[in-house]
Structures are given as C-alpha cells and as structure tokens.
N, C-alpha and C. Protein backbone atom coordinates (compact mmCIF):
# COMPACT_ATOMS: atom_id res chain seq x y z
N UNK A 1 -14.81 -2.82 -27.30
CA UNK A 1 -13.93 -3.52 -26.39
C UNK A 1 -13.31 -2.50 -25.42
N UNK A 2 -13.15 -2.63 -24.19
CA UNK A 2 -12.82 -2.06 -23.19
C UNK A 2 -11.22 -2.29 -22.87
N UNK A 3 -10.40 -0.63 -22.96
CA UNK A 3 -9.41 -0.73 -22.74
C UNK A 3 -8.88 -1.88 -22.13
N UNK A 4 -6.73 -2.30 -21.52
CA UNK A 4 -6.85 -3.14 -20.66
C UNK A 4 -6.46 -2.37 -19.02
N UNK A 5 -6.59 -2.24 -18.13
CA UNK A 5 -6.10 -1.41 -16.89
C UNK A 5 -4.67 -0.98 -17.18
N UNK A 6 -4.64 0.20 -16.65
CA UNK A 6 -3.32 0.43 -16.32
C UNK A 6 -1.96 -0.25 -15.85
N UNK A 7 -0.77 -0.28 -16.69
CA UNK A 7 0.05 -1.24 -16.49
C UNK A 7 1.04 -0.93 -14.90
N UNK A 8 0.96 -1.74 -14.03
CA UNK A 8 1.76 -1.07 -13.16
C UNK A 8 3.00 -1.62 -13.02
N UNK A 9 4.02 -0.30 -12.37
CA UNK A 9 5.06 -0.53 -12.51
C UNK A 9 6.07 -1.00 -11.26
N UNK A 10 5.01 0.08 -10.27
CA UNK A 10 5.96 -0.58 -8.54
C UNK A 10 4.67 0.16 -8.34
N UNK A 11 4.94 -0.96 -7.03
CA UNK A 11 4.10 -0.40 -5.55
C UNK A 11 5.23 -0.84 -4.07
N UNK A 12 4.98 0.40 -3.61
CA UNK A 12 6.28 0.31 -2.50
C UNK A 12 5.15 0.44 -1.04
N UNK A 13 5.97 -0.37 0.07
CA UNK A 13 5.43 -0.17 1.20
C UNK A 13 5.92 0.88 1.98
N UNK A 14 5.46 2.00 2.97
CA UNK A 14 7.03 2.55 3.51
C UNK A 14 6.39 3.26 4.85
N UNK A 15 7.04 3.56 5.74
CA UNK A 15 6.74 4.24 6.75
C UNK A 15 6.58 5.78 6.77
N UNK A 16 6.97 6.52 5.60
CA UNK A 16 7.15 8.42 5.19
C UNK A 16 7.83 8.08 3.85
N UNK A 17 7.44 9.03 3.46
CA UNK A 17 7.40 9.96 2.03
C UNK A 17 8.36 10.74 1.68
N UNK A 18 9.28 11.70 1.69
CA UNK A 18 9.80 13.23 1.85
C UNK A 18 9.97 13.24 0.09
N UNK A 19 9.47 14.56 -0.36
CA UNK A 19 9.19 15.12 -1.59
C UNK A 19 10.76 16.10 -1.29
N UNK A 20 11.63 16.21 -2.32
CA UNK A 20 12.27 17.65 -2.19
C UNK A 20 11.79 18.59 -3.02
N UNK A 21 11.74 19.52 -2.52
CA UNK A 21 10.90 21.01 -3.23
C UNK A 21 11.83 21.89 -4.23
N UNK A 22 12.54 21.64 -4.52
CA UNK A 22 13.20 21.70 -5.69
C UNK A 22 13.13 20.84 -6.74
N UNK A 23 13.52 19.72 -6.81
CA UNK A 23 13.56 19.07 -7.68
C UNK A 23 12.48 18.32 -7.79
N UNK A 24 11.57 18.13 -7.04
CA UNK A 24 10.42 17.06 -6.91
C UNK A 24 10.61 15.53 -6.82
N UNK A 25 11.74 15.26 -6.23
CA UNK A 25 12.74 13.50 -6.43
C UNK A 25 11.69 13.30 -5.00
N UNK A 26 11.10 12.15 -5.17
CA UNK A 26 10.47 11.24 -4.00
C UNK A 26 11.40 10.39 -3.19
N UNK A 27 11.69 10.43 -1.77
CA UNK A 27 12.56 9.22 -1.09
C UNK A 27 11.15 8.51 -0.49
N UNK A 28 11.44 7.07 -0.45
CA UNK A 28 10.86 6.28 0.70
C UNK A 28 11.43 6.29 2.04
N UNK A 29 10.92 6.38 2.92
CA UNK A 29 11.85 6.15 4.01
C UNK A 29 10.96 4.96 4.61
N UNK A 30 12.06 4.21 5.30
CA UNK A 30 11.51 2.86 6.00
C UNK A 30 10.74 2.13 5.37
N UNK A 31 11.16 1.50 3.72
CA UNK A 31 10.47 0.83 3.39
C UNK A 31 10.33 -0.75 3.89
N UNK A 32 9.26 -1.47 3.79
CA UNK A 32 8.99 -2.23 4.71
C UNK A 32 7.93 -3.23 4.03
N UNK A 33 7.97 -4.87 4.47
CA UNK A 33 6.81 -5.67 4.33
C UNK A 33 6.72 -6.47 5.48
N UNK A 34 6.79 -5.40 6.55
CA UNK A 34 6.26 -6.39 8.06
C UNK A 34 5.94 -5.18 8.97
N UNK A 35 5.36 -5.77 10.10
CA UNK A 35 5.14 -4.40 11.02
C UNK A 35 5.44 -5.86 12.36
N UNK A 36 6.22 -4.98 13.13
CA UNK A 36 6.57 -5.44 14.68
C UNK A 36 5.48 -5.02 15.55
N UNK A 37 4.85 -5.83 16.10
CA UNK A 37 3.70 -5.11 17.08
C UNK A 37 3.85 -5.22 18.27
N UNK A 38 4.07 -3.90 19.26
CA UNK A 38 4.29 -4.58 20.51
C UNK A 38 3.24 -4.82 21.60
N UNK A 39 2.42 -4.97 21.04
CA UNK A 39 1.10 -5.06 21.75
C UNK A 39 -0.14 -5.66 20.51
N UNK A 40 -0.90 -6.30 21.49
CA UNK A 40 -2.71 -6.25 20.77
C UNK A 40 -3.58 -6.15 21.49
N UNK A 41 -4.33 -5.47 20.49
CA UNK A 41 -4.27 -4.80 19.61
C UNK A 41 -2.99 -3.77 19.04
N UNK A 42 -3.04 -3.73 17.32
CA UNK A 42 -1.83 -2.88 17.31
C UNK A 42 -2.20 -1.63 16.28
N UNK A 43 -1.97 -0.38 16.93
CA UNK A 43 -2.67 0.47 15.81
C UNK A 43 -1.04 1.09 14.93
N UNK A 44 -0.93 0.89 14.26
CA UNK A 44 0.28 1.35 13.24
C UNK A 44 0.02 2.93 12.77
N UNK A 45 1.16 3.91 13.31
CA UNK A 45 0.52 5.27 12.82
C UNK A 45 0.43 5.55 11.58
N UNK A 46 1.00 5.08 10.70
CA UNK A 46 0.65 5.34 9.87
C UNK A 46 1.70 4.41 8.48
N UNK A 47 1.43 4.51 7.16
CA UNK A 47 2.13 3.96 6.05
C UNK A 47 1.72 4.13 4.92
N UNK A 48 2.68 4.46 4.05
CA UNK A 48 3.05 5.25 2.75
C UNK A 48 2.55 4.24 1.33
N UNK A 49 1.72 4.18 0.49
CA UNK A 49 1.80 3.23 -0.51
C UNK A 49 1.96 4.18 -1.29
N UNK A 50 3.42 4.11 -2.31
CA UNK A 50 3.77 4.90 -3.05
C UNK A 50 3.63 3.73 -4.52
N UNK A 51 2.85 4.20 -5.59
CA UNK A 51 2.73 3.60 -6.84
C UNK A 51 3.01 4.20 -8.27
N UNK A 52 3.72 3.22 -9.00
CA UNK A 52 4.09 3.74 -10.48
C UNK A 52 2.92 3.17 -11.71
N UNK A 53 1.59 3.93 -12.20
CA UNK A 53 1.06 3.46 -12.88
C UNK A 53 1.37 3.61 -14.41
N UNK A 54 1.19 3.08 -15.99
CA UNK A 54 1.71 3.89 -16.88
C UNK A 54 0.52 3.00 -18.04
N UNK A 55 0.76 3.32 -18.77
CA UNK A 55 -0.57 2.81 -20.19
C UNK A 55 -1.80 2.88 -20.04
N UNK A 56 -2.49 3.86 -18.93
CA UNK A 56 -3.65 4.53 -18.76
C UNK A 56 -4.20 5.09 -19.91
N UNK A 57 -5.48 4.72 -19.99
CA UNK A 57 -6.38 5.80 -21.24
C UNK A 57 -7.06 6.60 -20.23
N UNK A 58 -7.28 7.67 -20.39
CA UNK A 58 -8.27 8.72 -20.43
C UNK A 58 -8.26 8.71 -18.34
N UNK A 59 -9.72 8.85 -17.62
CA UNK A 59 -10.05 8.94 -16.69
C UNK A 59 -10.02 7.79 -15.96
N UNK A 60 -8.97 6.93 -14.74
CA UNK A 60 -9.26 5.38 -14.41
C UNK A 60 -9.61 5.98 -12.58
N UNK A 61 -10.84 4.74 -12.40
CA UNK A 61 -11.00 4.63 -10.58
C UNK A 61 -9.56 3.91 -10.24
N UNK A 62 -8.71 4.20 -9.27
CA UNK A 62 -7.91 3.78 -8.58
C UNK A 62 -8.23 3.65 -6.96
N UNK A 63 -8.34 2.01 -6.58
CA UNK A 63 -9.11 1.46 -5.12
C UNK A 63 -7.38 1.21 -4.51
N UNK A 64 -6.97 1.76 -3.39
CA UNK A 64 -5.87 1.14 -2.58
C UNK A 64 -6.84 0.61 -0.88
N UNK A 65 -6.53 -0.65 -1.10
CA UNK A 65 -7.16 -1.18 0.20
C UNK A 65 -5.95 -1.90 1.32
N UNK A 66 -6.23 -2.08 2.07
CA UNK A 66 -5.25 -3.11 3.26
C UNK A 66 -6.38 -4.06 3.68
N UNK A 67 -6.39 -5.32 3.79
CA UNK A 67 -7.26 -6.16 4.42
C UNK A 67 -6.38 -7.24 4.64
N UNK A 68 -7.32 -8.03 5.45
CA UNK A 68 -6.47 -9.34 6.20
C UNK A 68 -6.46 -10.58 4.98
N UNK A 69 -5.91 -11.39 4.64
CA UNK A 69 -5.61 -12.10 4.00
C UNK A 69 -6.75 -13.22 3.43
N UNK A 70 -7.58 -13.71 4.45
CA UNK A 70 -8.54 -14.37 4.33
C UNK A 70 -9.65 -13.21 4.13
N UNK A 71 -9.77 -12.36 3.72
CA UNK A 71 -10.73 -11.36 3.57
C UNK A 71 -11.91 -11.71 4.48
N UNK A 72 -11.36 -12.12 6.26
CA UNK A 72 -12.96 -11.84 6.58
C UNK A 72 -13.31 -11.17 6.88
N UNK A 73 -12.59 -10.28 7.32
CA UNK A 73 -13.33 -8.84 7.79
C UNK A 73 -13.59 -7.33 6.73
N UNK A 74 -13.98 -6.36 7.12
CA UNK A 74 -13.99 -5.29 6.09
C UNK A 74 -12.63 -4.81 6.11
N UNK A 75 -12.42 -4.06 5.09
CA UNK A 75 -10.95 -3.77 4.70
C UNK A 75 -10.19 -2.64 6.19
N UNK A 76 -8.97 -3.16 6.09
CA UNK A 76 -8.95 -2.03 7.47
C UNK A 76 -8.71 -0.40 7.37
N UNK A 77 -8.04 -0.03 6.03
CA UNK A 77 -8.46 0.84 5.28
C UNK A 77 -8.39 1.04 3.86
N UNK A 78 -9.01 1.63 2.86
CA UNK A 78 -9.60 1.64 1.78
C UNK A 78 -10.01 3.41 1.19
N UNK A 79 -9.56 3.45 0.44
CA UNK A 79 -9.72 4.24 -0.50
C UNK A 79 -9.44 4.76 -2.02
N UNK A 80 -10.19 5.64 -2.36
CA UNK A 80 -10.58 5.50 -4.11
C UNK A 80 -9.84 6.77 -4.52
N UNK A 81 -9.39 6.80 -6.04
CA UNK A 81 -8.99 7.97 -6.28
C UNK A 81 -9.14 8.26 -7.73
N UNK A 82 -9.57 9.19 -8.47
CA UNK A 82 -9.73 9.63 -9.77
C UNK A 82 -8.34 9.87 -10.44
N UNK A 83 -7.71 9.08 -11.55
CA UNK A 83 -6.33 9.12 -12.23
C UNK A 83 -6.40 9.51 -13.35
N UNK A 84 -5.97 10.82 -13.71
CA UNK A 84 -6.07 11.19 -15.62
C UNK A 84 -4.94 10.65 -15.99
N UNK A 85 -4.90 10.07 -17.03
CA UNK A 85 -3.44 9.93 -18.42
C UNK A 85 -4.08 10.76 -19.19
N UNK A 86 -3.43 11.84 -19.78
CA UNK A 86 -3.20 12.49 -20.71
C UNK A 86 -2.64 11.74 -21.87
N UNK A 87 -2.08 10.95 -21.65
CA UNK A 87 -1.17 10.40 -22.37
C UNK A 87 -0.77 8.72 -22.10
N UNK A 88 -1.02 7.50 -22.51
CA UNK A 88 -0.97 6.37 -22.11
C UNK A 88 0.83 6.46 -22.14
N UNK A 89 1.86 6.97 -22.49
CA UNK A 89 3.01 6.51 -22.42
C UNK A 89 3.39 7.27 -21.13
N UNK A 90 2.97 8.02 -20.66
CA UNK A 90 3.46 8.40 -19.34
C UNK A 90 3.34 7.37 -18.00
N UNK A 91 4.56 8.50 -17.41
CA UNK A 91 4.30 7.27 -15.85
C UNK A 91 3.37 8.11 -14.78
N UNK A 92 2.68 7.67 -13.86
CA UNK A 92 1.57 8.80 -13.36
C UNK A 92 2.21 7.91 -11.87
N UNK A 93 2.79 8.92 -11.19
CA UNK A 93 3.17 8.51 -9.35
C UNK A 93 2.00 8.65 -8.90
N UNK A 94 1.63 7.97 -7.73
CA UNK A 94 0.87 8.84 -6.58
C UNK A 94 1.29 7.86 -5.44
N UNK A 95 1.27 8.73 -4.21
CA UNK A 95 1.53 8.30 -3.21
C UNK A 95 0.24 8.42 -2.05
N UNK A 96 -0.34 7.52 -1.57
CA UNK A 96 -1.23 7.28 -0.48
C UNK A 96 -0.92 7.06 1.23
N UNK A 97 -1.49 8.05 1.94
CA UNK A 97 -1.08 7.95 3.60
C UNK A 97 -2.43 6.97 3.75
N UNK A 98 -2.38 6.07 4.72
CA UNK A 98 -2.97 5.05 5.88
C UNK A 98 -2.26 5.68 7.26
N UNK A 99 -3.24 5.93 7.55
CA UNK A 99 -2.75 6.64 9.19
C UNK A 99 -4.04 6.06 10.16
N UNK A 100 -3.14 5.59 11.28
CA UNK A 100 -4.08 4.78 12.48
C UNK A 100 -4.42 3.37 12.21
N UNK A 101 -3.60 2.60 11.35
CA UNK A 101 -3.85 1.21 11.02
C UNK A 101 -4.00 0.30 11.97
N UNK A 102 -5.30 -0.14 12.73
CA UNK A 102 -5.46 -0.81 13.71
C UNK A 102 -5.64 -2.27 13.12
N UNK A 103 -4.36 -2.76 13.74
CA UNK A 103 -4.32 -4.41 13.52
C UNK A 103 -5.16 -5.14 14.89
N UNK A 104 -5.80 -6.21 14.40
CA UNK A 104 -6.17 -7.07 15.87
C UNK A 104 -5.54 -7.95 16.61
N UNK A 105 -5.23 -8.74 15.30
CA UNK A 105 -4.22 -9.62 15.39
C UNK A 105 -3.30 -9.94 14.53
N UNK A 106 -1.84 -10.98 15.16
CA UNK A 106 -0.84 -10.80 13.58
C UNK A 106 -1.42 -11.74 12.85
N UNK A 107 -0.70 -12.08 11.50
CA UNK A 107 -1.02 -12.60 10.47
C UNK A 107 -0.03 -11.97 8.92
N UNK A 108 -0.71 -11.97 8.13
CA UNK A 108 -0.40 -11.83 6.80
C UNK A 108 -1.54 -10.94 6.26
N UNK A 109 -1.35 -9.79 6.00
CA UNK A 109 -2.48 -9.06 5.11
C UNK A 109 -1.71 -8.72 3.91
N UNK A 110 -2.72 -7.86 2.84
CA UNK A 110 -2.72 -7.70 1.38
C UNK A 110 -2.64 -6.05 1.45
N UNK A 111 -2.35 -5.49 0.91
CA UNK A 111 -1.82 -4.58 -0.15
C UNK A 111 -2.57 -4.37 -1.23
N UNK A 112 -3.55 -3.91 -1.67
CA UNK A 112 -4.18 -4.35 -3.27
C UNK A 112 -4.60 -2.74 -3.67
N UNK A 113 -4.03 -2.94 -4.79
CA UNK A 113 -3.92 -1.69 -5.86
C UNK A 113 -5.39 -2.77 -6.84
N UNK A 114 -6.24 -1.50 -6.94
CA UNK A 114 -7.23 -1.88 -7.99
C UNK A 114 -7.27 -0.96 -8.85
N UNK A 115 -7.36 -0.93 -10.40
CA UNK A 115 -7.74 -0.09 -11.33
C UNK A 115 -8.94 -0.55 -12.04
N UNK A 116 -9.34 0.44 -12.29
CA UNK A 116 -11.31 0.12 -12.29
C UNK A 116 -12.02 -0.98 -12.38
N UNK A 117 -11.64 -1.08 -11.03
CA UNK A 117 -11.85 -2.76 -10.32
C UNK A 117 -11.56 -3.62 -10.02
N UNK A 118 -10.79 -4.06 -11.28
CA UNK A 118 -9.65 -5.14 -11.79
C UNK A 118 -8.23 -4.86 -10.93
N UNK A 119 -8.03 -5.85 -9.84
CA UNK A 119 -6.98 -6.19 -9.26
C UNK A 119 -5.75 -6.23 -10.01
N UNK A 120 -4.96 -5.23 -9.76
CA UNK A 120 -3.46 -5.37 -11.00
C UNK A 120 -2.40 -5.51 -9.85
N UNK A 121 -2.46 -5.09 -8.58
CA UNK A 121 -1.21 -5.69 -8.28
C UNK A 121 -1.11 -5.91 -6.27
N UNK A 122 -0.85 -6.60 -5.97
CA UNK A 122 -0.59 -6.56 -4.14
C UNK A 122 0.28 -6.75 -3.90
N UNK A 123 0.54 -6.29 -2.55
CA UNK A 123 1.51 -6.64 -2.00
C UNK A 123 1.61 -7.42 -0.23
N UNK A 124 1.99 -8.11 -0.01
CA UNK A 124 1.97 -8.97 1.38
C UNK A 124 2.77 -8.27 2.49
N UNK A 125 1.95 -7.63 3.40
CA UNK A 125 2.24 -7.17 5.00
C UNK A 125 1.92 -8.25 6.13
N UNK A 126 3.13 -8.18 6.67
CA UNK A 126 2.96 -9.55 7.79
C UNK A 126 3.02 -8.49 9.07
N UNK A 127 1.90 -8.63 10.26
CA UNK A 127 2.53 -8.23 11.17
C UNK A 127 2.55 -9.40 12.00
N UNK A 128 3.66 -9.06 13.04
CA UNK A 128 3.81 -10.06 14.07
C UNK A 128 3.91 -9.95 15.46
N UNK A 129 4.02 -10.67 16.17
CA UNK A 129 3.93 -10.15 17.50
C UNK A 129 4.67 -11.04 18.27
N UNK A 130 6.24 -11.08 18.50
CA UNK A 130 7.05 -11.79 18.98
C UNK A 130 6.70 -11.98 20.46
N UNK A 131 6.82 -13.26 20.91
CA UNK A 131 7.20 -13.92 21.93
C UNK A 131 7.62 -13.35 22.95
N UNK A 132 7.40 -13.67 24.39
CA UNK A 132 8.43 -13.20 25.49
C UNK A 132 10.05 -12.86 25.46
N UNK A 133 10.09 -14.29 24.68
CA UNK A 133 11.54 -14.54 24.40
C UNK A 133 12.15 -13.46 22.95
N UNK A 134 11.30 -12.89 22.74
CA UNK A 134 12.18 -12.20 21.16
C UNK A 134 12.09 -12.43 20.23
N UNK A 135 12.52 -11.93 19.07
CA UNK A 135 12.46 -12.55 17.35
C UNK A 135 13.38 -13.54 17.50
N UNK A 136 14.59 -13.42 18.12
CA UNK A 136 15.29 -14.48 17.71
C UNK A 136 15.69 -15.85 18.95
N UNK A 137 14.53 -15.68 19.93
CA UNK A 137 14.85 -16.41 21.07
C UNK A 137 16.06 -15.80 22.19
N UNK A 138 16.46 -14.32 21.96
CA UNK A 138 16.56 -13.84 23.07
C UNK A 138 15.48 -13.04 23.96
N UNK A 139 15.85 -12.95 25.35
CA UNK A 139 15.14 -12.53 26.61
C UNK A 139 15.20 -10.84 26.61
C-alpha cells in the first residue's frame, strides 16, 4: 500500500519573500488572492507561493502550477520539485518564484500544489480588469 501524500499545512499567495539572515524567520510581503490588471494583456512580474508541507515519507515529486480555471489552456506556469522528509513529523517550507505571469484575460485561476500527483491543495487567483469607471464606480 502506498503511503498517503504529504499533509499540507498553508499555501500563501504573495508578491516577495524576504528571508532574515540571521534568524532565518520568512515574511510574506503583499500577500494577495487577486491581481489588478491595468491592461490586456497582463503580464504580472512576478509571485511568491510560499508552502508548509509535513507527514512526508522518504523522497515526494512536488508540481506547483497556475492555470485558468476551466483548464483550457496549458498551465501558465508550472513547475516540479524533488522534497526529502527525513522525518514524517517535520514541517518542510519551500517557497516558489513565478516571474512574468502573462494573463490574457481576467477571470478566476487556480493555485494547485500537487504531491506525487495527487492534488492536496489550491488556491483561487482572480485577476480583474476594472472598468473606465473604477473598482468602485469612481472616474
């Protein structure tokens, strides 16, 4: 019988990272589940998926993708990463850059953390693209 995936604990959206080099304490900065676009196409420079995984056995594939909601297109970016637990009671961070996120149009996209394969957790990014008039119906 095959382990069950890694249990996760958070997945954060964010605009930067900053590590302090002393202590190693992670801040999010600009965490976020929308993007303002002021134009379209909209390329987003970049965004932070910072994740808490923990009850890992041994060696797991970890997939972080962004795609549009209706999955019709290919993911807008995607990538894989090799995760050791030493130890299933530990918590294992990692933090992922997306840089140059070209949106086409707004909508609702996904967030999806995969551990060897198996979808364990997403999260929902809306971008939008306000009106002449504004977010809130001002000029």
């Amino acid at each position: 019988m095959e382990p069950p995936p890694a249990e996760v604990l958070s997945v954060m959206i964010a605009d930067q990272l900053y590590q302090d080099d002393v202590s190693g304490r992670v801040s999010l900065l600009g965490i976020r589940s929308d993007i303002r676009a002021k134009a379209l196409p909209h390329v987003h420079p970049q965004l932070v998926v910072y994740f808490v995984l923990t009850n890992g056995r041994g060696t797991v594939s970890v997939t972080l993708r962004l795609i549009d909601e209706g999955e019709e297109r290919e993911p807008i970016q995607e990538t894989q990463r090799q995760i050791t637990f030493r130890d299933p009671l530990i918590e294992v961070t990692r933090a992922i850059r997306f840089n140059n996120l070209a949106f086409a149009e707004p909508g609702d996209y996904r967030v999806q953390l995969l551990v060897g394969g198996a979808l364990v957790r997403e999260r929902r990014l809306k971008v939008y693209y306000p009106d002449a008039a504004g977010p809130e119906g001002e000029g």
